[in-house]
Protein backbone atom coordinates (compact mmCIF):
# COMPACT_ATOMS: atom_id res chain seq x y z
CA UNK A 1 175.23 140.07 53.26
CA UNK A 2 175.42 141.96 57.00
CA UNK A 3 172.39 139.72 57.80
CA UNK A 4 173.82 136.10 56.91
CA UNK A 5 177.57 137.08 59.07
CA UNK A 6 178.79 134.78 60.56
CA UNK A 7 177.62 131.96 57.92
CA UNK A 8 180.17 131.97 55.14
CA UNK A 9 182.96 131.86 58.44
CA UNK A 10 181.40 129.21 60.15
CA UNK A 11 180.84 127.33 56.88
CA UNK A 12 185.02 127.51 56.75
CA UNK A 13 185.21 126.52 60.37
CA UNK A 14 182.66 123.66 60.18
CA UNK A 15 182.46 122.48 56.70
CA UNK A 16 179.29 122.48 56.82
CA UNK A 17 176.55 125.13 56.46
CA UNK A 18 176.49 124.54 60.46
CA UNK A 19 172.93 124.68 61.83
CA UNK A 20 172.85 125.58 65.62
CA UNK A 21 176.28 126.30 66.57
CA UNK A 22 175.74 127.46 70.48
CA UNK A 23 177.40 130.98 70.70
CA UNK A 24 179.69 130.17 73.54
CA UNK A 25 181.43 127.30 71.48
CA UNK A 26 181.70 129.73 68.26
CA UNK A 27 183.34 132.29 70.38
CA UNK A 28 185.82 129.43 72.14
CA UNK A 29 186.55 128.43 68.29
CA UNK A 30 187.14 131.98 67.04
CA UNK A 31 189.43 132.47 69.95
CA UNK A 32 191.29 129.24 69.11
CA UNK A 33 191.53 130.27 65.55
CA UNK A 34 192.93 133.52 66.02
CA UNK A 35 195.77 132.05 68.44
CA UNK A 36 196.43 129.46 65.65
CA UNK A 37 196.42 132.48 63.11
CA UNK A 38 198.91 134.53 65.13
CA UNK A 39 201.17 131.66 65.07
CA UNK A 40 200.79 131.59 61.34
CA UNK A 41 201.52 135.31 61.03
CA UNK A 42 204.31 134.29 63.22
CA UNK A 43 206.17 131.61 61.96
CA UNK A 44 205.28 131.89 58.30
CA UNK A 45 206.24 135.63 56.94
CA UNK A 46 204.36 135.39 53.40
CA UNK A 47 201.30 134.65 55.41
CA UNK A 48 201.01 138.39 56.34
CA UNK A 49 200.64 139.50 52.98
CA UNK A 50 197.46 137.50 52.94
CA UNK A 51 196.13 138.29 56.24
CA UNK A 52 197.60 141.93 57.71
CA UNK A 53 195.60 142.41 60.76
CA UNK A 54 192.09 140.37 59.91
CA UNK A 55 190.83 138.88 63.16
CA UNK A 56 188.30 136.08 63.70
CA UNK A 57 187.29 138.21 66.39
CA UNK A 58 186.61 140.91 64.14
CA UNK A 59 183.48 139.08 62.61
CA UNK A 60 182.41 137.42 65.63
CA UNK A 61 183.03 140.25 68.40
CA UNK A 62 182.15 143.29 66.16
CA UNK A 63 178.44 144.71 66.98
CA UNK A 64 177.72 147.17 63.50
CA UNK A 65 176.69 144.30 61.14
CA UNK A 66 178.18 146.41 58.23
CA UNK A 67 181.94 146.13 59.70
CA UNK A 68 181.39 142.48 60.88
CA UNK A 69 180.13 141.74 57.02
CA UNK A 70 183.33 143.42 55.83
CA UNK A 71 185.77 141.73 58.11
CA UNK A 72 184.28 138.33 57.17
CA UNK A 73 184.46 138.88 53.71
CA UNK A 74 188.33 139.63 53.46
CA UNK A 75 188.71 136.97 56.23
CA UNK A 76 187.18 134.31 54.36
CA UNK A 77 188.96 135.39 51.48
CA UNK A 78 192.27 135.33 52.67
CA UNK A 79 191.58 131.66 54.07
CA UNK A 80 191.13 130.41 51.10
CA UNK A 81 193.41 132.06 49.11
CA UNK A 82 196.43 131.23 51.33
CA UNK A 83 195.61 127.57 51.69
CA UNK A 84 195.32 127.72 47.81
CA UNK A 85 198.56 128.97 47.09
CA UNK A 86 200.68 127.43 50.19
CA UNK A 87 199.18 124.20 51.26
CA UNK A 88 198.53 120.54 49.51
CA UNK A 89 196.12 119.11 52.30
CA UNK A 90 192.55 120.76 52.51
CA UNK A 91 191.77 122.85 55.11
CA UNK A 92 193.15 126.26 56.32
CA UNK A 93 196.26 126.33 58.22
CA UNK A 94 194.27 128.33 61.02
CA UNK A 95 191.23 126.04 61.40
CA UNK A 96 190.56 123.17 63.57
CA UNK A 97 190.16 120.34 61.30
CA UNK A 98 188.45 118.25 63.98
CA UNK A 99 185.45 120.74 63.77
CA UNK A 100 184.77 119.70 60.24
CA UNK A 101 181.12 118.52 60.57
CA UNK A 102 180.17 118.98 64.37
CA UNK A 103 177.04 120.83 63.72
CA UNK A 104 174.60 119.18 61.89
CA UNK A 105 173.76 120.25 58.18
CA UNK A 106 171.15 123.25 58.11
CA UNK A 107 168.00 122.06 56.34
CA UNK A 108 166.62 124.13 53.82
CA UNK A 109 162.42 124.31 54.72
């Protein structure tokens, strides 16, 4: 699991299982998503219950693969159960919708 991080994140952030996604624009999305996730934590009190402190930038930033596997995990699973239980429309409440699809499909060999 350690080896595949950040995959099952970017597959949230992308919808997609994004092939090539340059570092610099993963790192300008994570930072994007964790301003949109403060907000969240912000405005919407229930949402903390889902999220406490997880951090985009804990996968993305974190250099023991171990820790960044972990933080994605409970990440990823908090994303999907809050949107789940508190929205209608698909799509997290922290994630860019227009980044659905901007990295092409990986292609299995």
């Amino acid at each position: 699991m350690a080896e595949q991080v950040p995959h099952r994140l970017q597959r949230l952030m992308y919808w997609t299982n994004a092939a090539g996604v340059p570092a610099d624009a993963f790192a300008a999305h994570v930072t994007a998503a964790d301003l949109r996730l403060r907000e969240l934590l912000r405005d919407e009190p229930r949402a903390r219950s889902y999220f406490g402190d997880r951090t985009f930038a804990a996968v993305a930033d974190t250099t023991d693969p171990m820790r960044a596997a972990e933080a994605e995990y409970y990440l990823c699973d908090a994303l999907i159960e809050y949107d789940n239980q508190h929205h209608d429309t698909p799509g997290q409440p922290v994630l860019d919708p227009s980044l659905y699809g901007l990295y092409e499909e990986e292609r299995p060999a």
